[in-house]
Protein backbone atom coordinates (compact mmCIF):
# COMPACT_ATOMS: atom_id res chain seq x y z
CA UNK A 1 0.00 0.00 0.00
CA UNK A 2 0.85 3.38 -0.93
CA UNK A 3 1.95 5.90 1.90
CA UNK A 4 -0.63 8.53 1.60
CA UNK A 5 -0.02 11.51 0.12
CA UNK A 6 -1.11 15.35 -0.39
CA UNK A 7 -1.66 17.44 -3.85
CA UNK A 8 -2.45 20.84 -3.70
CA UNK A 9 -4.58 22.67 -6.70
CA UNK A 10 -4.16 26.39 -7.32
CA UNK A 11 -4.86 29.08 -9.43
CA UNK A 12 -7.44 31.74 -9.95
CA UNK A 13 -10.92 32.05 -9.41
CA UNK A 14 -13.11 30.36 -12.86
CA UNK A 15 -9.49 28.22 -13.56
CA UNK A 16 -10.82 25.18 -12.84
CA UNK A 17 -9.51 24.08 -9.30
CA UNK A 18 -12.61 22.32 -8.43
CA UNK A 19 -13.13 20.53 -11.76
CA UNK A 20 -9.51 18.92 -11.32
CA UNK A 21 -9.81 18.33 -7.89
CA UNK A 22 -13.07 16.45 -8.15
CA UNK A 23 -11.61 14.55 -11.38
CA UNK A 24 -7.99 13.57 -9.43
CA UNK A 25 -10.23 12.58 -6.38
CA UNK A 26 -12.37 10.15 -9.15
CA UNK A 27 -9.05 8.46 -10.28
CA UNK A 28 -7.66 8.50 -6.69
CA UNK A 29 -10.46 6.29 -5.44
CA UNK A 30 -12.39 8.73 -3.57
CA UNK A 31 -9.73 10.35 -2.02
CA UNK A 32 -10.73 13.25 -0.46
CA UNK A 33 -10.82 16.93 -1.76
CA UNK A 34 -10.06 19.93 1.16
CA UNK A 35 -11.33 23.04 -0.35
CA UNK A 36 -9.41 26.22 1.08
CA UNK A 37 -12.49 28.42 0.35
CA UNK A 38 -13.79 26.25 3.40
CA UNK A 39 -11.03 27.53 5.90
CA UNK A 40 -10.58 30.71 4.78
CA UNK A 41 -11.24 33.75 6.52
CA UNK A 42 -10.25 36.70 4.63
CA UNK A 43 -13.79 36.49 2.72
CA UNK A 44 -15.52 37.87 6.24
CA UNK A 45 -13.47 40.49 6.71
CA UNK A 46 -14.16 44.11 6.84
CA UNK A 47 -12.97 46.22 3.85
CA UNK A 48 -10.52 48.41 5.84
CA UNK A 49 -8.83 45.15 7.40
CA UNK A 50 -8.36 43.72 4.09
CA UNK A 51 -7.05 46.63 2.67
CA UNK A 52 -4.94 46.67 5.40
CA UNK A 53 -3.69 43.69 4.49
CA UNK A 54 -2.94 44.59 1.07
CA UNK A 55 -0.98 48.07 2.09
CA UNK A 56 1.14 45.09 4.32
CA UNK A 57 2.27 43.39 1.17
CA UNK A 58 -0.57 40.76 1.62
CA UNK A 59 1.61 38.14 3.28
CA UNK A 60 -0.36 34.73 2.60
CA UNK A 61 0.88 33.82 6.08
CA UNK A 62 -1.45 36.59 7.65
CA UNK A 63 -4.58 34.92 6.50
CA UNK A 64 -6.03 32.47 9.07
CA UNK A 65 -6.64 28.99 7.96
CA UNK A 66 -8.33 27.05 10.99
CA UNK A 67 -8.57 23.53 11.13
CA UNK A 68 -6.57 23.88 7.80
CA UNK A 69 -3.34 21.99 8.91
CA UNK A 70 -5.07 19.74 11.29
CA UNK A 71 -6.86 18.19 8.90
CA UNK A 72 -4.26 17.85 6.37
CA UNK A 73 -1.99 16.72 9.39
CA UNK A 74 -4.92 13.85 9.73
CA UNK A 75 -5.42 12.95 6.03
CA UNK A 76 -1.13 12.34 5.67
CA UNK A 77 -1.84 9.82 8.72
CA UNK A 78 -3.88 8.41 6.60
C-alpha cells in the first residue's frame, strides 16, 4: 500500500480548481478533496482590514486557515 499523500490545486478564481480536484479525487479512489475556500477567513473580513492587508504586502501567512493543517496533518496519517 501506498503511503498517503497530499496534492495541492491552485490558481485563480473560474481556472478550474474544483473541476480537477473532483476529477484527481475520481481516479484517486475517492480520495478526499479539502477546499481552502472552506477555511478561509479573509472572505468575512471588513474592507478596511483587508485593505490593510494589502498596504502590508498581503503576506499569505497573515490569512487564518483554521482547522486547515489539522486536517491535512490527519489525512497524511492516513
Amino acid at each position: 500500500m501506498s503511503a498517503p499523500f497530499v496534492l495541492a490545486v491552485s490558481g485563480p478564481p473560474g481556472s478550474g480548481k474544483t473541476t480537477l480536484s473532483h476529477a484527481l479525487s475520481e481516479r484517486f479512489g475517492g480520495a478526499p478533496v479539502l477546499a481552502y475556500d472552506a477555511y478561509e477567513e479573509i472572505t468575512g473580513w471588513p474592507p478596511e482590514r483587508v485593505a490593510a492587508w494589502l498596504a502590508g504586502g498581503a503576506p499569505l501567512d497573515a490569512v487564518p486557515v483554521p482547522g486547515l493543517a489539522e486536517d491535512l496533518a490527519r489525512l497524511r496519517r492516513g
